[in-house]
PDB file of N, CA and C in Angstrom:
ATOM      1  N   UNK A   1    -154.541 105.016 277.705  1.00  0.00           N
ATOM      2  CA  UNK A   1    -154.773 105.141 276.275  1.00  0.00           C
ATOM      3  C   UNK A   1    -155.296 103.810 275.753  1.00  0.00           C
ATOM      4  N   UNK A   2    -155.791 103.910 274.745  1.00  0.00           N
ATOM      5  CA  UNK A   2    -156.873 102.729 274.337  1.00  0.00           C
ATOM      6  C   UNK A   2    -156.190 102.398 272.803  1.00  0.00           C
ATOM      7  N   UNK A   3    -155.952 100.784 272.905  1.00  0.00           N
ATOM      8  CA  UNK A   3    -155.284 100.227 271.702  1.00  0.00           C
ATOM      9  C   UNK A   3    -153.926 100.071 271.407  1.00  0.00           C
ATOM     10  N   UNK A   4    -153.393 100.699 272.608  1.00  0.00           N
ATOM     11  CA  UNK A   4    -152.113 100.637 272.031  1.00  0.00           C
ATOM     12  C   UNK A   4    -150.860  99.341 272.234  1.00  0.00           C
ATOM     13  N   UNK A   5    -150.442  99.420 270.964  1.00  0.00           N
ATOM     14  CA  UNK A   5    -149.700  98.019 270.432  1.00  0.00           C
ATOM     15  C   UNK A   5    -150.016  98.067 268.653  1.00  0.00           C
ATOM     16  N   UNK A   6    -149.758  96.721 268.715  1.00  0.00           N
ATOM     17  CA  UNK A   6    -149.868  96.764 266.757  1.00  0.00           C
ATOM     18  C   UNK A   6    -150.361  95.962 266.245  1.00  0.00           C
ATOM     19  N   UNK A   7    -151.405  95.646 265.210  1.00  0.00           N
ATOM     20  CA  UNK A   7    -152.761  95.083 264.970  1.00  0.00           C
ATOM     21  C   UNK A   7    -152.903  94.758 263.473  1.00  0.00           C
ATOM     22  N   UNK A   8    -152.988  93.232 263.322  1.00  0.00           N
ATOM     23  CA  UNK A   8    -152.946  92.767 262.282  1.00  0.00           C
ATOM     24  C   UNK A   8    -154.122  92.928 261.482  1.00  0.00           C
ATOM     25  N   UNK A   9    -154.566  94.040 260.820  1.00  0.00           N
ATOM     26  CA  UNK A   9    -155.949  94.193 260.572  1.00  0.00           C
ATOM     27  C   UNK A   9    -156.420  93.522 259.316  1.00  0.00           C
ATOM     28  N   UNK A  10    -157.712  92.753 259.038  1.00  0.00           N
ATOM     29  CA  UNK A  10    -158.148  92.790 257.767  1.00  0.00           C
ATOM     30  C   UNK A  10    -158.988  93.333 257.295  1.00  0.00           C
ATOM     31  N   UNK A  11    -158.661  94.011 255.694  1.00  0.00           N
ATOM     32  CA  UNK A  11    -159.585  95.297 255.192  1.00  0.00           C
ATOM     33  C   UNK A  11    -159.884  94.581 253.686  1.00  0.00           C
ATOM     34  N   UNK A  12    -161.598  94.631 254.176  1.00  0.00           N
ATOM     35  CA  UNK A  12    -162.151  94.079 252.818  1.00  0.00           C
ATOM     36  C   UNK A  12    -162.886  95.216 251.863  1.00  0.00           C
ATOM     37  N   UNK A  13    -161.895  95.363 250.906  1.00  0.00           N
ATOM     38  CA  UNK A  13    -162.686  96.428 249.744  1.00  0.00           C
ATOM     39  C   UNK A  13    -163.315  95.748 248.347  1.00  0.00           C
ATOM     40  N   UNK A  14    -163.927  96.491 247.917  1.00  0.00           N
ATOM     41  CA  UNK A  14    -164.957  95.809 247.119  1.00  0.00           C
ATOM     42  C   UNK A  14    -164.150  95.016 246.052  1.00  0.00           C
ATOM     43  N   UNK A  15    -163.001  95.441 245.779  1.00  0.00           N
ATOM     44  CA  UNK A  15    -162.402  94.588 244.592  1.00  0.00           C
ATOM     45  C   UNK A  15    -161.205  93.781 244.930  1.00  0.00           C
ATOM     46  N   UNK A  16    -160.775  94.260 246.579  1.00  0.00           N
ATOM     47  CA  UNK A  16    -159.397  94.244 247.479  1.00  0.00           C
ATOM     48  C   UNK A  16    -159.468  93.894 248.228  1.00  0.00           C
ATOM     49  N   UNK A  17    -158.600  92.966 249.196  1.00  0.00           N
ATOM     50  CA  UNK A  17    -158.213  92.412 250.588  1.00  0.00           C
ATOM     51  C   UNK A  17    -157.137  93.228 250.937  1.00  0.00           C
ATOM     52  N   UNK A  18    -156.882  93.751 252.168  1.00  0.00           N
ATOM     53  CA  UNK A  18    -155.632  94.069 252.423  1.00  0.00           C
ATOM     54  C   UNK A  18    -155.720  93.772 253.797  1.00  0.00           C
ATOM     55  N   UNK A  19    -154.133  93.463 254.000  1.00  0.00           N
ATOM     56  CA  UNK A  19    -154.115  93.244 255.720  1.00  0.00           C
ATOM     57  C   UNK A  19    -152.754  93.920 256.067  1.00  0.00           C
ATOM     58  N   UNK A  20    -152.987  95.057 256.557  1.00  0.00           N
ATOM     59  CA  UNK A  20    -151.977  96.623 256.885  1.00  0.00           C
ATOM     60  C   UNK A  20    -151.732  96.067 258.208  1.00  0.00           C
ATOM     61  N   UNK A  21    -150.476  96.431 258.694  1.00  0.00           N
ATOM     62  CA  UNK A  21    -150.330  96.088 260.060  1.00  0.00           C
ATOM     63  C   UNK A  21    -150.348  97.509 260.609  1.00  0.00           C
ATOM     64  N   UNK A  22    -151.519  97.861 261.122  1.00  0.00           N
ATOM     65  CA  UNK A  22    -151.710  99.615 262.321  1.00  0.00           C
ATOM     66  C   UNK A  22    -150.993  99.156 263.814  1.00  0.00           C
ATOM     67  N   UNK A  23    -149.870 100.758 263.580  1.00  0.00           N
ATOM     68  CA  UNK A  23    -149.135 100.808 265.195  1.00  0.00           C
ATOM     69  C   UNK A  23    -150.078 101.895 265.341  1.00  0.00           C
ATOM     70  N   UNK A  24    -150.201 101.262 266.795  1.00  0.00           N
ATOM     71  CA  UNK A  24    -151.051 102.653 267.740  1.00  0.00           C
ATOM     72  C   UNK A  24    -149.982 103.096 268.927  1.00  0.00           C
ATOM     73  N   UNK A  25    -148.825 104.449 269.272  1.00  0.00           N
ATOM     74  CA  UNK A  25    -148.442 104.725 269.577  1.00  0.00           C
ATOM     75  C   UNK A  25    -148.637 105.623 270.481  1.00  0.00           C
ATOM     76  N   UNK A  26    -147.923 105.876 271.784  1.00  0.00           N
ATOM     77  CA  UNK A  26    -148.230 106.907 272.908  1.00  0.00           C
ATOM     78  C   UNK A  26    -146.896 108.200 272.582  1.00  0.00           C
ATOM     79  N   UNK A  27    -147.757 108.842 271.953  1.00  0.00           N
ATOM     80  CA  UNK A  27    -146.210 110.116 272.054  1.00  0.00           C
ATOM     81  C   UNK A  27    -146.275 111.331 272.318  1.00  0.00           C
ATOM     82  N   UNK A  28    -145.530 111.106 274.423  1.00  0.00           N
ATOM     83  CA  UNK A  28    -146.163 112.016 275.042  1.00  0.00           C
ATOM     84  C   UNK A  28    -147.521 112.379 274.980  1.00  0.00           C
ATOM     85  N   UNK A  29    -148.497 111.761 275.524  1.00  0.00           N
ATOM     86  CA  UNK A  29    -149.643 111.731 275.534  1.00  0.00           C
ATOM     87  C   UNK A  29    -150.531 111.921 274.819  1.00  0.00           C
ATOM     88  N   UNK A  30    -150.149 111.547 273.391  1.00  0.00           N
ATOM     89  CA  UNK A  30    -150.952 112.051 272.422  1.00  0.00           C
ATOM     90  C   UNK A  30    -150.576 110.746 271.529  1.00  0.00           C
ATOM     91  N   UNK A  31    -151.402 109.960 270.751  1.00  0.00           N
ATOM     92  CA  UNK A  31    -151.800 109.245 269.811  1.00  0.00           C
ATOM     93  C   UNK A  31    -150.997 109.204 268.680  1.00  0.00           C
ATOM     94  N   UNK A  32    -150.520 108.347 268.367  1.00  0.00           N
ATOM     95  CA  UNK A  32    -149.531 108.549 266.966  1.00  0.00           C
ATOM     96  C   UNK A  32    -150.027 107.091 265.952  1.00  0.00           C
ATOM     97  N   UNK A  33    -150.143 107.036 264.890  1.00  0.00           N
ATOM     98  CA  UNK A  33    -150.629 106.386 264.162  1.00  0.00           C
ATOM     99  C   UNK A  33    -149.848 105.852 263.327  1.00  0.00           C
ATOM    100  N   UNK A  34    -149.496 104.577 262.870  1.00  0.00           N
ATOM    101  CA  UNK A  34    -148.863 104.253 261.472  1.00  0.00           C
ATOM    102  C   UNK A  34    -149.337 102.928 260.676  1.00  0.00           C
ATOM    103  N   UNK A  35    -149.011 102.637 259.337  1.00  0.00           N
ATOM    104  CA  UNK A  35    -149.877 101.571 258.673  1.00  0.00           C
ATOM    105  C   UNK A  35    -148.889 101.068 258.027  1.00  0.00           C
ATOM    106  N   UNK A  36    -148.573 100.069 257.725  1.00  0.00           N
ATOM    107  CA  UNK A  36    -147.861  99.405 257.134  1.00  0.00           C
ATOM    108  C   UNK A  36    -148.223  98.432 256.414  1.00  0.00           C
ATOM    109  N   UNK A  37    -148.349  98.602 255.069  1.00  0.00           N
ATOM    110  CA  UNK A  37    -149.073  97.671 253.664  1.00  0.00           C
ATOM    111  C   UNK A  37    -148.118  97.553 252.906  1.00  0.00           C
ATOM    112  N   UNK A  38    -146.917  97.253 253.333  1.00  0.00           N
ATOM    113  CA  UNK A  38    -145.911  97.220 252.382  1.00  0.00           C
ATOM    114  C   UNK A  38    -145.722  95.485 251.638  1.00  0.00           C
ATOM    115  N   UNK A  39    -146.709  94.717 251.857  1.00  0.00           N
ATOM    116  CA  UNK A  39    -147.175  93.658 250.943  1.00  0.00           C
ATOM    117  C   UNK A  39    -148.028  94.487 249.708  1.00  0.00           C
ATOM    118  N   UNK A  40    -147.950  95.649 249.809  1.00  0.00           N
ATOM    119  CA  UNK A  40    -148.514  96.428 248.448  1.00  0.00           C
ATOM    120  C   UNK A  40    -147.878  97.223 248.091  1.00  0.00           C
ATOM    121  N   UNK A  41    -146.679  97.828 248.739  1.00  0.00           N
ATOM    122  CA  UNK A  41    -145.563  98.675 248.596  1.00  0.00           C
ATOM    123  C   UNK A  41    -146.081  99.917 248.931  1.00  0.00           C
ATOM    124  N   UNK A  42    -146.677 100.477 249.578  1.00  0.00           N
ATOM    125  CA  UNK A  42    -147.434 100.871 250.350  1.00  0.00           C
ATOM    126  C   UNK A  42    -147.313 101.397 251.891  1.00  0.00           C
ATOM    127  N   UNK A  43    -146.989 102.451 252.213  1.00  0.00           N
ATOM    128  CA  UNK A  43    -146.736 102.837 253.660  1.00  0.00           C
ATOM    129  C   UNK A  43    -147.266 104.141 254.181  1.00  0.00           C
ATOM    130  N   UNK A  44    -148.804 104.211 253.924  1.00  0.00           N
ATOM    131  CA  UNK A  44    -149.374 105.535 253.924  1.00  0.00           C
ATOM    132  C   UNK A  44    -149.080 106.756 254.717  1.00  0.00           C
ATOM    133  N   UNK A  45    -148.620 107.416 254.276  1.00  0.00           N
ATOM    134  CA  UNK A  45    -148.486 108.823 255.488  1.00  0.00           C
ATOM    135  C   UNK A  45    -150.365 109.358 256.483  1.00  0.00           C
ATOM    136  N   UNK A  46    -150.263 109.279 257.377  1.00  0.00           N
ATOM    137  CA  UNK A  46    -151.267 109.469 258.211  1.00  0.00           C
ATOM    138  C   UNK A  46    -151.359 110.822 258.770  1.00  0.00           C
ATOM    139  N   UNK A  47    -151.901 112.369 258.729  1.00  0.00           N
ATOM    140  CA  UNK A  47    -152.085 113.127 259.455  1.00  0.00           C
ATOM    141  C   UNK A  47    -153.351 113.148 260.244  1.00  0.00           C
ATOM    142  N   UNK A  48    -153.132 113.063 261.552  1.00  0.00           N
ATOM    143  CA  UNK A  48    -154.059 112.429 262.141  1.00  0.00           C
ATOM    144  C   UNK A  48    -154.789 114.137 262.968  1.00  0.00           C
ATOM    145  N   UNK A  49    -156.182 114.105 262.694  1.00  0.00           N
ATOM    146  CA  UNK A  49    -156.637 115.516 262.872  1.00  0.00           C
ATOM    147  C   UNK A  49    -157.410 115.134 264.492  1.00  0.00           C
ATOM    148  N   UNK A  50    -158.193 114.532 264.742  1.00  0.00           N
ATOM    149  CA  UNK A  50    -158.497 114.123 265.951  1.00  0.00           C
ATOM    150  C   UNK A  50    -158.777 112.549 266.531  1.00  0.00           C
ATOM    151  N   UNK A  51    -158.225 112.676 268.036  1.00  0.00           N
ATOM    152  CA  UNK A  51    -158.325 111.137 268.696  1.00  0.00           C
ATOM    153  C   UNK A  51    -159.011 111.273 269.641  1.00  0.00           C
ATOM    154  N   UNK A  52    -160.255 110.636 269.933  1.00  0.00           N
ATOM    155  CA  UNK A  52    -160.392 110.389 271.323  1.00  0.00           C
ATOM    156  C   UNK A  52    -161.136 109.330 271.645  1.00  0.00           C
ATOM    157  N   UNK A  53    -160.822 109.059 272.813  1.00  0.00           N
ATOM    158  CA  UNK A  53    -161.166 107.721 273.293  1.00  0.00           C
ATOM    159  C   UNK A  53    -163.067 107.808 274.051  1.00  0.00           C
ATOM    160  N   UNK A  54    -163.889 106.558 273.834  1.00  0.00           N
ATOM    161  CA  UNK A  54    -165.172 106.415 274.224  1.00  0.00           C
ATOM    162  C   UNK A  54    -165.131 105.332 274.875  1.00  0.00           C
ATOM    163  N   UNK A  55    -164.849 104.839 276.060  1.00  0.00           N
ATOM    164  CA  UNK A  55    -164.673 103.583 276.813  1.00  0.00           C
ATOM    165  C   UNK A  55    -163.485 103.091 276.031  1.00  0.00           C
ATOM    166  N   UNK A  56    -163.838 101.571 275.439  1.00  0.00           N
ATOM    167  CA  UNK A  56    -162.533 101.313 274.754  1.00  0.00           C
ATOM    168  C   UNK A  56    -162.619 100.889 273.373  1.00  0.00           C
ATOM    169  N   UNK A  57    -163.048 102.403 272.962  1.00  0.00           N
ATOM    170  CA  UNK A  57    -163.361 102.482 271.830  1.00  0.00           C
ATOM    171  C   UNK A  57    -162.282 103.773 271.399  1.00  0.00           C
ATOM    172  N   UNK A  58    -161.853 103.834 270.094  1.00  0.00           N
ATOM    173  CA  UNK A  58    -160.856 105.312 269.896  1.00  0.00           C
ATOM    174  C   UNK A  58    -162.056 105.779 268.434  1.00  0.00           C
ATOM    175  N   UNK A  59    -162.174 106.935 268.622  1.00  0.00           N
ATOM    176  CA  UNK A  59    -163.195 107.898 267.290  1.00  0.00           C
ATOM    177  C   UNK A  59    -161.530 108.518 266.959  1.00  0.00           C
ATOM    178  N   UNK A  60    -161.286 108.102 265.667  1.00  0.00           N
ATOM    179  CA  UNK A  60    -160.416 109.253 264.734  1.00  0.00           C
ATOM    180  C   UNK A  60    -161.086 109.481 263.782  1.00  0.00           C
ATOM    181  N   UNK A  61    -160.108 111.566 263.552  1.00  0.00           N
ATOM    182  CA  UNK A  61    -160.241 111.859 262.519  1.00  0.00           C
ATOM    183  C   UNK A  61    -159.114 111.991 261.727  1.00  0.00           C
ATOM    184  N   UNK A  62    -158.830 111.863 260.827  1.00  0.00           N
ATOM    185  CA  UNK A  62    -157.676 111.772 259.938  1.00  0.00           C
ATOM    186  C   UNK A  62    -157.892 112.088 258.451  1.00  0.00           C
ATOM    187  N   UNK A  63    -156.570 112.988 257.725  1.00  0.00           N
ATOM    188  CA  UNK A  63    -156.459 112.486 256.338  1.00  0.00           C
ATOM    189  C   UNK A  63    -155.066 111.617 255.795  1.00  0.00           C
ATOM    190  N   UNK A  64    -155.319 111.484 254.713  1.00  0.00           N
ATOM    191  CA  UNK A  64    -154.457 109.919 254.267  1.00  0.00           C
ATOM    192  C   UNK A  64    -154.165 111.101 252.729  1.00  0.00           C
ATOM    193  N   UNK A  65    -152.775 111.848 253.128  1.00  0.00           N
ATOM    194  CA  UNK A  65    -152.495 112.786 251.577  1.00  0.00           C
ATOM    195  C   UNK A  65    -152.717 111.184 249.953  1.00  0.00           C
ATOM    196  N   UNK A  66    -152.514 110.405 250.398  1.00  0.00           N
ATOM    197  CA  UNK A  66    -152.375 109.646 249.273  1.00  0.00           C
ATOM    198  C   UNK A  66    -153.714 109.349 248.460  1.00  0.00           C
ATOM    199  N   UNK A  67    -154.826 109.209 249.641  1.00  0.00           N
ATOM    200  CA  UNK A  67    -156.033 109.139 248.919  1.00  0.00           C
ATOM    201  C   UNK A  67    -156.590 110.762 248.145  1.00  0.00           C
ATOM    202  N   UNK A  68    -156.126 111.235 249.237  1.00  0.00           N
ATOM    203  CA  UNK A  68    -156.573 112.808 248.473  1.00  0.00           C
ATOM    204  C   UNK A  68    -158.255 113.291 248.403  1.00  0.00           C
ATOM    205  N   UNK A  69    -158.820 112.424 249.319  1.00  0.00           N
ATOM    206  CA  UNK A  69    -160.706 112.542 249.225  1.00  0.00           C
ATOM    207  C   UNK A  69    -161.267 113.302 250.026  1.00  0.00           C
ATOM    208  N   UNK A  70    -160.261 113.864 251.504  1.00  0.00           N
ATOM    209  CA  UNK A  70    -160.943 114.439 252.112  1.00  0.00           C
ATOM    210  C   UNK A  70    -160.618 113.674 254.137  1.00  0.00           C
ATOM    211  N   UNK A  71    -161.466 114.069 254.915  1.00  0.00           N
ATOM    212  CA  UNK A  71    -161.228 113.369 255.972  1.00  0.00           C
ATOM    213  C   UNK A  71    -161.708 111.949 256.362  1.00  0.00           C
ATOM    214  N   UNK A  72    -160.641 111.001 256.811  1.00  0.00           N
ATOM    215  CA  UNK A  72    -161.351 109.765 257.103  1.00  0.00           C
ATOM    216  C   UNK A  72    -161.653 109.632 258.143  1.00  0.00           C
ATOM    217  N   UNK A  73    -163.060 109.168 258.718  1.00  0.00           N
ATOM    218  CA  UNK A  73    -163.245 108.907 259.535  1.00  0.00           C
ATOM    219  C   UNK A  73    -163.649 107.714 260.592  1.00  0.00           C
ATOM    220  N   UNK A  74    -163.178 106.766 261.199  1.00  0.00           N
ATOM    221  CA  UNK A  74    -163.161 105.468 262.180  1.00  0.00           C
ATOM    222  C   UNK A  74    -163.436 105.556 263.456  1.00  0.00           C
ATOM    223  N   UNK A  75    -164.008 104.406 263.912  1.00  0.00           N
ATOM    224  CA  UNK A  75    -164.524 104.487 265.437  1.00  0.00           C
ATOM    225  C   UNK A  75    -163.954 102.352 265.063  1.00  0.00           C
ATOM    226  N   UNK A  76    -162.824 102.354 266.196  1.00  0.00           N
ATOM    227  CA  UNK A  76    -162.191 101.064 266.090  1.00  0.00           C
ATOM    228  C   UNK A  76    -162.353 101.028 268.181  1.00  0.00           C
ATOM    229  N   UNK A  77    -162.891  99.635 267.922  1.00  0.00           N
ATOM    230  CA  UNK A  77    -163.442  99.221 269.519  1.00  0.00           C
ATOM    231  C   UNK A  77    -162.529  97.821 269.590  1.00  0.00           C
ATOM    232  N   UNK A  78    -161.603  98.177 271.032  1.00  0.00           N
ATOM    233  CA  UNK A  78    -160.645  97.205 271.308  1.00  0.00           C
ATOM    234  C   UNK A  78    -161.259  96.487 272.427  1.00  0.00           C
ATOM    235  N   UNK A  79    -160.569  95.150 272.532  1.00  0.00           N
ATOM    236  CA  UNK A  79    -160.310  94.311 273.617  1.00  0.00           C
ATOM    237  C   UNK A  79    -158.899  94.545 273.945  1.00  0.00           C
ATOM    238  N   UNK A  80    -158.890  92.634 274.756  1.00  0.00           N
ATOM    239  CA  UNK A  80    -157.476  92.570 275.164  1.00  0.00           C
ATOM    240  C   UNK A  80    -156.559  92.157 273.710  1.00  0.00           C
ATOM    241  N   UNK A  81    -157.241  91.601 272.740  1.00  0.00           N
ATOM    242  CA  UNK A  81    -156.298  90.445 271.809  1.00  0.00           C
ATOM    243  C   UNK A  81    -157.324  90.973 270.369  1.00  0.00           C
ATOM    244  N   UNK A  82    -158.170  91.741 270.196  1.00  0.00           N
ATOM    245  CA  UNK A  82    -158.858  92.033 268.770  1.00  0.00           C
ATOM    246  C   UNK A  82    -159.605  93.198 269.044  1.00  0.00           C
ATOM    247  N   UNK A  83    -159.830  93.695 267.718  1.00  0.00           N
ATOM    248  CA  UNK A  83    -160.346  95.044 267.371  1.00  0.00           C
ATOM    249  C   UNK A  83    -161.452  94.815 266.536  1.00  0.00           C
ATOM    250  N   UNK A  84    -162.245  95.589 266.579  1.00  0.00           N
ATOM    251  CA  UNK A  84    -162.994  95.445 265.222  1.00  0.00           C
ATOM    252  C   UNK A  84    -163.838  97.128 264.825  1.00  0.00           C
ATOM    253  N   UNK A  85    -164.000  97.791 263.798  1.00  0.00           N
ATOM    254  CA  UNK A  85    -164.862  98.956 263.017  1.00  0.00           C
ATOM    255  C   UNK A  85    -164.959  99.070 262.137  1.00  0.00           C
ATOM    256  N   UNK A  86    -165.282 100.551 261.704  1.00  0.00           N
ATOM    257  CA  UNK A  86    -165.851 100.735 260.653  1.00  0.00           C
ATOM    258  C   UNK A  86    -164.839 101.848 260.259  1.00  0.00           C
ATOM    259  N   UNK A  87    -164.480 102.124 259.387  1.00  0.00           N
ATOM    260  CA  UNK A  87    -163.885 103.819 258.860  1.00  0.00           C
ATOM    261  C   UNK A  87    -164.902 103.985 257.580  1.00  0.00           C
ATOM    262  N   UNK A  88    -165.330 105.228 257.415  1.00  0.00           N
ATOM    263  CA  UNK A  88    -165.670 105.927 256.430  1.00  0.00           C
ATOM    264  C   UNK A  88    -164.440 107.073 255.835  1.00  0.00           C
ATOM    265  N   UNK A  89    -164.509 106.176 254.564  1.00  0.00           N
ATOM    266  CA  UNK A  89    -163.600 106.776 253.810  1.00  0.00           C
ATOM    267  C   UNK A  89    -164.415 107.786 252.283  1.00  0.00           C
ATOM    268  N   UNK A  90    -164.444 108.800 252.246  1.00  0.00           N
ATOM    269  CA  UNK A  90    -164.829 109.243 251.206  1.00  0.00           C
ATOM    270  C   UNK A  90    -164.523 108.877 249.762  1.00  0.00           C
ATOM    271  N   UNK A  91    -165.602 108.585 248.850  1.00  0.00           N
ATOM    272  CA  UNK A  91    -165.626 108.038 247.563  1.00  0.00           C
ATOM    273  C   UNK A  91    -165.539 106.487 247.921  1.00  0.00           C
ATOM    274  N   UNK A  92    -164.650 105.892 248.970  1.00  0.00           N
ATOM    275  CA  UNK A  92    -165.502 104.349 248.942  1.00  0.00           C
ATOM    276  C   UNK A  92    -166.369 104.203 249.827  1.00  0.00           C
ATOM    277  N   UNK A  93    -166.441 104.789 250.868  1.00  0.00           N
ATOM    278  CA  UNK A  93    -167.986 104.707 251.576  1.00  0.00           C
ATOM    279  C   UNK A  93    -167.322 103.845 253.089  1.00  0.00           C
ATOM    280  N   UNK A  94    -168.143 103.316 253.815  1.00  0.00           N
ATOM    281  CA  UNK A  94    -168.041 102.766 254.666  1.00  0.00           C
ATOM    282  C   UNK A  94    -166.978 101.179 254.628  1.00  0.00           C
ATOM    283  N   UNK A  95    -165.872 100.759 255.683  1.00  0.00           N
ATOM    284  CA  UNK A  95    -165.440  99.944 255.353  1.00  0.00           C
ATOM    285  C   UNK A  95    -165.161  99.072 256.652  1.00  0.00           C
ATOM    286  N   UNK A  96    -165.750  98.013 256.654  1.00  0.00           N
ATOM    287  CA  UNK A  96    -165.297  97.546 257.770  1.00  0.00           C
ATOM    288  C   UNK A  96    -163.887  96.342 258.347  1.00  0.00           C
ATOM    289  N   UNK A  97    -163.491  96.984 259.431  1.00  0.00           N
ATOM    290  CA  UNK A  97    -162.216  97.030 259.865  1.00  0.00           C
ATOM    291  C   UNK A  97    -161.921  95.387 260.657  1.00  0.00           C
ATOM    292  N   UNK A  98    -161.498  94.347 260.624  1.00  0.00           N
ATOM    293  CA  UNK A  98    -161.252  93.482 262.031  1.00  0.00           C
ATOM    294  C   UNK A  98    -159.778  93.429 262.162  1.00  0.00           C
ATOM    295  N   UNK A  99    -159.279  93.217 263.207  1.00  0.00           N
ATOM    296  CA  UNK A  99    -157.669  92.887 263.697  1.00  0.00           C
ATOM    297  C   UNK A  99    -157.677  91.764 264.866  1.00  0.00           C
ATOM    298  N   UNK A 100    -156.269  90.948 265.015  1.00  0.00           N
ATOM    299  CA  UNK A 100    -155.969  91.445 266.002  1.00  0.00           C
ATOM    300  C   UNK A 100    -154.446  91.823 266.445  1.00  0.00           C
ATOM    301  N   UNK A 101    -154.372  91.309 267.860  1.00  0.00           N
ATOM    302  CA  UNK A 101    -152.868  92.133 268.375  1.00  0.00           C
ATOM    303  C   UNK A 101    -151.594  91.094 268.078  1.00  0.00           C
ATOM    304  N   UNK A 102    -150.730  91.983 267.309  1.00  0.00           N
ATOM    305  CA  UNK A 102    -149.797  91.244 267.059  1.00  0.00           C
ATOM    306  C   UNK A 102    -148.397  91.509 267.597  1.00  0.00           C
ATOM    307  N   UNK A 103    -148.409  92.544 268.855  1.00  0.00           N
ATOM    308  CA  UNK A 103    -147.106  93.092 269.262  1.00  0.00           C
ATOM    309  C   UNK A 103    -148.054  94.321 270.476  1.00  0.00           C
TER     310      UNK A 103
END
């Protein structure tokens, strides 16, 4: 499985910085996701609709009930120690993603 551990990411939005810490989890062979922005009080629920891996790259699809816009979609390409992509999020558009591993 590709990414897994937990990733200090920084997310630059047009008016916002945020730096969410994403667990990428193995459960039972399937992908489990969580975000933690609770420097914003903040702990998004994630239903995660599809994962799959492209070398060592992971394509998800997901919705985020809190945004309420629709499906988000990311292609996040790992190393050993950093990450870096893009998610398209509906109504803000494209956003790009860097991390790295912090656990």
């Amino acid at each position: 499985m590709v990414g897994l551990g937990k990733w200090k990411l920084d997310v630059s939005l047009p008016l916002l910085r945020v730096q969410p810490v994403l667990t990428i989890e193995d459960k039972n062979g399937q992908y489990a996701f969580t975000v933690d922005a609770s420097g914003f009080g903040i702990s998004p629920e994630i239903h995660l609709l599809e994962a799959k891996e492209d070398e060592n790259s992971l394509v998800i699809k997901a919705q985020l009930p809190m945004l309420n816009t629709g499906d988000v979609e990311a292609r996040l390409n790992f190393d050993e120690v950093t990450c870096i992509g893009e998610v398209n999020v509906p109504m803000f558009g494209k956003v790009t993603v860097k991390g790295v591993k912090v656990g």
